[in-house]
Protein backbone atom coordinates (compact mmCIF):
# COMPACT_ATOMS: atom_id res chain seq x y z
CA UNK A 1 6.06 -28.08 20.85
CA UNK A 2 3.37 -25.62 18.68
CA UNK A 3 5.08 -27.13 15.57
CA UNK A 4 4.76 -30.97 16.48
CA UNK A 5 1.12 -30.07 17.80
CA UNK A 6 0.82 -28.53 13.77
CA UNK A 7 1.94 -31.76 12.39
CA UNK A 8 -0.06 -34.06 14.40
CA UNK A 9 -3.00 -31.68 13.37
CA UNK A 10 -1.92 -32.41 9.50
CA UNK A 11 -1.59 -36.13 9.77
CA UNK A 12 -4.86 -35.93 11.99
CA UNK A 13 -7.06 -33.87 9.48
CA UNK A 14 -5.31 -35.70 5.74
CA UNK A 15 -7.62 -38.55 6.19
CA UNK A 16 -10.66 -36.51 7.13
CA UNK A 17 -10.25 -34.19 4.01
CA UNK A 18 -9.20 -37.02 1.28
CA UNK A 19 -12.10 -38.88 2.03
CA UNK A 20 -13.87 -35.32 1.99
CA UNK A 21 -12.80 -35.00 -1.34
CA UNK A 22 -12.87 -38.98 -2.49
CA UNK A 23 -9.60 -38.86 -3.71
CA UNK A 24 -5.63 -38.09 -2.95
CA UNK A 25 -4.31 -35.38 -5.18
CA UNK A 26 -1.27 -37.12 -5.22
CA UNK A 27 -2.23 -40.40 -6.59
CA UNK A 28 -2.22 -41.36 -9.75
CA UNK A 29 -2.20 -44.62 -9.76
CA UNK A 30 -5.05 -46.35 -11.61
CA UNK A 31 -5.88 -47.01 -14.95
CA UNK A 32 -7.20 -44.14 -17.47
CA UNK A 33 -8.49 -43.63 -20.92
CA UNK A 34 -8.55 -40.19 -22.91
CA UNK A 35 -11.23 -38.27 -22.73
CA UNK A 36 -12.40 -37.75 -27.15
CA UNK A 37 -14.41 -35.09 -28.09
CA UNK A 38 -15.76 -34.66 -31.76
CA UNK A 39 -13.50 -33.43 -34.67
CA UNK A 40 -10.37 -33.51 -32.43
CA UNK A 41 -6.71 -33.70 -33.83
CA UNK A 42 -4.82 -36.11 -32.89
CA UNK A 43 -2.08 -34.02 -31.70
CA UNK A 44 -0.56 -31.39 -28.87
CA UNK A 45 -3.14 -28.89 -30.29
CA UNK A 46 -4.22 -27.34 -33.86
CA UNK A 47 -1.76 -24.23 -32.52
CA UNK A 48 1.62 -25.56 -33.89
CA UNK A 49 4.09 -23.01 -34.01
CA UNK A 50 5.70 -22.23 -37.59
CA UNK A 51 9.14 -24.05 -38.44
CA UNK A 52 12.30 -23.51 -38.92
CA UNK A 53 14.19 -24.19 -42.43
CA UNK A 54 15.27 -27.56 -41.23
CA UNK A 55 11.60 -28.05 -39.45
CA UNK A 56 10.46 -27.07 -43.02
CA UNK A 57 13.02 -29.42 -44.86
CA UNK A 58 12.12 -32.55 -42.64
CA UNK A 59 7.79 -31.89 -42.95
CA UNK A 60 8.50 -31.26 -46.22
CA UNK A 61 9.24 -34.93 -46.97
CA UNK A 62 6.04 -36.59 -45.48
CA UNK A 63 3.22 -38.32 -47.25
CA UNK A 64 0.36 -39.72 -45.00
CA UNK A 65 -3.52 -40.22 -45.27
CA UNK A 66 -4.58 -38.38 -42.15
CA UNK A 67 -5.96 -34.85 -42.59
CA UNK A 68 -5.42 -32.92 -40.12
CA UNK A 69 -6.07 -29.76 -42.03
CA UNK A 70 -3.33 -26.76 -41.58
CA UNK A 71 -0.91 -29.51 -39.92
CA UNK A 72 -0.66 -31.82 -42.88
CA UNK A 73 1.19 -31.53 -45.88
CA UNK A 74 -1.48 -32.58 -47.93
CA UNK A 75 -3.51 -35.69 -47.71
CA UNK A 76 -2.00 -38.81 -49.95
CA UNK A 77 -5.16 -41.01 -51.53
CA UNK A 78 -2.96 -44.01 -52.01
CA UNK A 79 -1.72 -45.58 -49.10
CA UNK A 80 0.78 -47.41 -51.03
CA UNK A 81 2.46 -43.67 -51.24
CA UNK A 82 2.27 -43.02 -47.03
CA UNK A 83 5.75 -43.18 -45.63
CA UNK A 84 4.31 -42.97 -41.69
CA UNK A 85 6.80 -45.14 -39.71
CA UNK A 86 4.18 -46.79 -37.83
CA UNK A 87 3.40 -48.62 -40.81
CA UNK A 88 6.49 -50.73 -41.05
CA UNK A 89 5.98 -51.24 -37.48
CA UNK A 90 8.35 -48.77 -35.79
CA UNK A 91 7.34 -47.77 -32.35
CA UNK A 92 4.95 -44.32 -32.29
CA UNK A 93 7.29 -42.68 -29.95
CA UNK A 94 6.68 -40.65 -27.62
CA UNK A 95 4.56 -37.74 -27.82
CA UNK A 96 2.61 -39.72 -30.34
CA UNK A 97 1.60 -42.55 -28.36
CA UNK A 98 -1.11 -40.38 -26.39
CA UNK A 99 -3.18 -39.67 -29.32
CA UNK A 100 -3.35 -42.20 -31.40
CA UNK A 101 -6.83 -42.46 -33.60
CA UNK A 102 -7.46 -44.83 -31.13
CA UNK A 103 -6.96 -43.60 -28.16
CA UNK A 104 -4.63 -46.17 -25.70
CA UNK A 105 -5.32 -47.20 -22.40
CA UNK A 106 -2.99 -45.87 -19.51
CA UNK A 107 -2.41 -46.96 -16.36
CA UNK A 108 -0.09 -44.93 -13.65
CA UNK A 109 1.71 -47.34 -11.07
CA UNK A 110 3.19 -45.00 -8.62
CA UNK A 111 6.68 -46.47 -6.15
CA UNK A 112 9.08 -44.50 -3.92
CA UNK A 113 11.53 -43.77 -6.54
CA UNK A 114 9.98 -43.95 -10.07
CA UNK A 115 6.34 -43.52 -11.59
CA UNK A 116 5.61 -46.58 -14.20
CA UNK A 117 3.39 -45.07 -17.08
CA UNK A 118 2.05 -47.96 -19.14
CA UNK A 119 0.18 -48.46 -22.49
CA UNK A 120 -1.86 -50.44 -24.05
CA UNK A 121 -0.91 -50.02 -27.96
CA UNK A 122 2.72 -52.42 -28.35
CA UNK A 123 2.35 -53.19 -24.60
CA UNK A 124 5.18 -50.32 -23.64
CA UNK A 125 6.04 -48.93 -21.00
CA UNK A 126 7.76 -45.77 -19.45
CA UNK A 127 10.30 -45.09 -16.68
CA UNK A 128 9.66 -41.79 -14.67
CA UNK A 129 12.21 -41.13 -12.43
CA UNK A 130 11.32 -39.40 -9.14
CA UNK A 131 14.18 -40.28 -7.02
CA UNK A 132 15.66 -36.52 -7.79
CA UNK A 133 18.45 -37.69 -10.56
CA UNK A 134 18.97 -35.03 -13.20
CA UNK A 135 18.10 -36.01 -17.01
CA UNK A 136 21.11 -37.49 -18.67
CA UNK A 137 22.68 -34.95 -21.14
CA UNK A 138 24.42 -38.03 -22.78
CA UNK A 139 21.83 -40.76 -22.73
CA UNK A 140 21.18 -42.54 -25.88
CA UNK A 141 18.29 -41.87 -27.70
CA UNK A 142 15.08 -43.55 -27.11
CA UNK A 143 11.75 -43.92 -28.91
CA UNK A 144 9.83 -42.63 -25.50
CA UNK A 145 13.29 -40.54 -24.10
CA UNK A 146 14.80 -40.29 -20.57
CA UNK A 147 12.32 -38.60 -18.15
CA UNK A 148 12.35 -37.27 -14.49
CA UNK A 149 8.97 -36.51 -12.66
CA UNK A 150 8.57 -33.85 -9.29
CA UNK A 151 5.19 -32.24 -7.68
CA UNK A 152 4.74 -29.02 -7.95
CA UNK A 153 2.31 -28.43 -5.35
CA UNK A 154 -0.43 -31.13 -6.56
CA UNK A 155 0.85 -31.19 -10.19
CA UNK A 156 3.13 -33.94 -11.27
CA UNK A 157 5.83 -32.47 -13.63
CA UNK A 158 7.22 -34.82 -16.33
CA UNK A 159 10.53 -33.81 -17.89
CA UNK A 160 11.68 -35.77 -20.93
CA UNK A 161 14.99 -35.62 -22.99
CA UNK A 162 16.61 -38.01 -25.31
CA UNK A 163 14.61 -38.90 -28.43
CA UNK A 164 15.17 -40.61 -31.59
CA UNK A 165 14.08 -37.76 -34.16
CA UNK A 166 12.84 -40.85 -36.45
CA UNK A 167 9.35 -40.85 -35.10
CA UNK A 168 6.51 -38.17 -35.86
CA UNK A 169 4.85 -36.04 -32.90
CA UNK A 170 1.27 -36.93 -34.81
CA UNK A 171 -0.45 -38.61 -37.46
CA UNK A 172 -0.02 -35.24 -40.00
CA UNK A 173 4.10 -36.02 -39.45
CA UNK A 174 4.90 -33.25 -37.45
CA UNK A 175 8.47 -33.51 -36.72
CA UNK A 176 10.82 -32.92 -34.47
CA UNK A 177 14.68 -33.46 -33.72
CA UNK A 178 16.83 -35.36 -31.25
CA UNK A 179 16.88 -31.63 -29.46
CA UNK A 180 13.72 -31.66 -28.51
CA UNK A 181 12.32 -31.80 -25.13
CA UNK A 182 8.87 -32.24 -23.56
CA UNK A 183 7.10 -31.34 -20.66
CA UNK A 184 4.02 -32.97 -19.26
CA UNK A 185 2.15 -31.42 -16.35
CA UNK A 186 -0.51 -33.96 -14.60
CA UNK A 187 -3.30 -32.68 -12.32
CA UNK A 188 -5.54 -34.37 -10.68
CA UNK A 189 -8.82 -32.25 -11.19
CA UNK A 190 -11.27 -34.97 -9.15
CA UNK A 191 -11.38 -38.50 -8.17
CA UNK A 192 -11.78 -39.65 -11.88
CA UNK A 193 -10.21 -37.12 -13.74
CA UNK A 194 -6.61 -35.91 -14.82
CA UNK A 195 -6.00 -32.91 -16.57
CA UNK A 196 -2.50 -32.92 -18.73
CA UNK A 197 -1.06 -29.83 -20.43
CA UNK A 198 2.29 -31.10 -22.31
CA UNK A 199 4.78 -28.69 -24.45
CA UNK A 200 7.09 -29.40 -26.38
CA UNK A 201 10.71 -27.40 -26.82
CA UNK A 202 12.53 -27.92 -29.79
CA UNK A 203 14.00 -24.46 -31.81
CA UNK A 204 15.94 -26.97 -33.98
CA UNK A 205 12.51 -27.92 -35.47
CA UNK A 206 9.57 -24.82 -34.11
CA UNK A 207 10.69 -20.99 -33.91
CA UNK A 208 8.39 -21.21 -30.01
CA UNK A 209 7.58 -23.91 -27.80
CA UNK A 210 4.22 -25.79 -28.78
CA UNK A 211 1.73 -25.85 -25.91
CA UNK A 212 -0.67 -28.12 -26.04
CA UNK A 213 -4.43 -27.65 -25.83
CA UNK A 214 -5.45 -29.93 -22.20
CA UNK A 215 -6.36 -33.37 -22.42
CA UNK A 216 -8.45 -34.77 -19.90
CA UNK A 217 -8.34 -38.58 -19.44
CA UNK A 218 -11.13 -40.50 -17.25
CA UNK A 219 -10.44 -43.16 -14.63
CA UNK A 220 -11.76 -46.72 -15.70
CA UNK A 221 -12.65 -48.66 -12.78
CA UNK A 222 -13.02 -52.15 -14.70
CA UNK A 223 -12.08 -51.43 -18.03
CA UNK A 224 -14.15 -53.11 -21.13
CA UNK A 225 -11.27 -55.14 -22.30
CA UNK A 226 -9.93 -56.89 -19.05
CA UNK A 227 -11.68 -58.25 -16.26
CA UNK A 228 -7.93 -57.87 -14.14
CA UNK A 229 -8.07 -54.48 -15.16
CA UNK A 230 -4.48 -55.24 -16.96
CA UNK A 231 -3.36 -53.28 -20.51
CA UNK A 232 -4.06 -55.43 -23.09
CA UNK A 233 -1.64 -56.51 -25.53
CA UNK A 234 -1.78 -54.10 -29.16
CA UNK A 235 1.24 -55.24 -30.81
CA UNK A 236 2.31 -54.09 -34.45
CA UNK A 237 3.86 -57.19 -35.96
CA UNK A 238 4.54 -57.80 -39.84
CA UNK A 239 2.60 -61.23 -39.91
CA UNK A 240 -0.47 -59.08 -39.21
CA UNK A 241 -0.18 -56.16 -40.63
CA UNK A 242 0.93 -57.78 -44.04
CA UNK A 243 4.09 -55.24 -44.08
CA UNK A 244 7.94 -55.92 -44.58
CA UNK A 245 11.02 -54.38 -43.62
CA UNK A 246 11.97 -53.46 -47.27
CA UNK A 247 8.21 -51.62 -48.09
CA UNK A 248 9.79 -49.16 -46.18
């Protein structure tokens, strides 16, 4: 009898302290956009570990524009030179998409089972599983990977497995292989803020895991580009972009 009293006392007192604190720690549905700050990389963090000799043999072959400084090999003037896969339209993969040089919209939609993370740049979407499977040691490879969420007290944990190593982790072409695996850790902080801290394992590529510096992202209650508050629609296709499939 003392422990049903408890739980009536829980379900009793939840409402009074979420609206207390404005907000459910536990929800993140909504629709958010990262929070920039001046001179940021777009990247995990300017802390990337040092590479192996196949890390080293893979970085060794890029040629982009972007300068990020001690993550670049060296900043190409000609663009006709760049070999980044986004230009011939490939998908940025996944970490990539999350800090693009401009930054995408994302909005959470949260069900029983399975956490739907959408974005705005090519319209794509990712499955979250939360219905307790295990990641898939034999799935195929995916530009955005396999990934299974969980709380951990009122942090959502992201686990992700799977990838295609054609895609770069950033603009500078930081690699990685189809080893590598990434995890994302959501929080909450207030009603219109979520903190993320993501790392990603790979010792195929890295001699340590890279932890990421935090990224904050803000919630947009009617965001500038949609009255319906939907994603908009950022595809890549040749006809605009002026590329073909054999400039690559």
């Amino acid at each position: 009898m003392r422990a049903i009293a408890v739980l009536i006392a829980l379900l009793v007192l939840s409402p009074v302290a979420f609206a207390q604190s404005g907000f459910d720690p536990h929800d993140l549905n909504g629709y958010w956009e990262t929070v920039t700050s001046p001179g940021r990389l777009n990247t995990l963090g300017s802390n990337r570990p040092p590479m192996t000799a196949w890390g080293k043999g893979k970085f060794s072959k890029v040629k982009t524009g972007a300068d990020g400084k001690q993550l670049s090999t060296g900043v190409y003037p000609e663009k006709k030179d760049w070999n980044d896969p986004l230009l011939w339209c490939d998908p940025p993969g996944f970490p990539r998409i999350m800090w693009l040089p401009r930054p995408p919209a994302m909005r959470f939609f949260q069900t029983a089972d399975e956490v739907f993370q959408f974005f705005d740049y090519g319209r794509t979407w990712r499955d979250i599983w939360t219905d307790g499977r295990k990641l898939s040691e034999d799935a195929e490879p995916r530009w955005y990977g396999y990934s299974t969420g969980n709380w951990d007290g009122n942090t959502f944990v992201v686990t992700s497995a799977g990838f295609m190593e054609n895609s770069w982790l950033d603009d500078y072409g930081s690699p990685h292989s189809d080893e590598m695996r990434v995890e994302e850790r959501y929080r909450r902080v207030d009603r219109d803020h979520v903190e993320l801290v993501m790392t990603v394992y790979d010792s195929k590529t890295y001699t340590a895991p890279w932890v990421g510096e935090p990224k904050r992202f803000t919630l947009v209650d009617k965001p500038p580009r949609s009255k319906s508050k939907d994603v908009g629609e950022n595809m890549c296709v040749w006809s605009q972009v002026g590329v073909k499939p054999n400039n690559k």
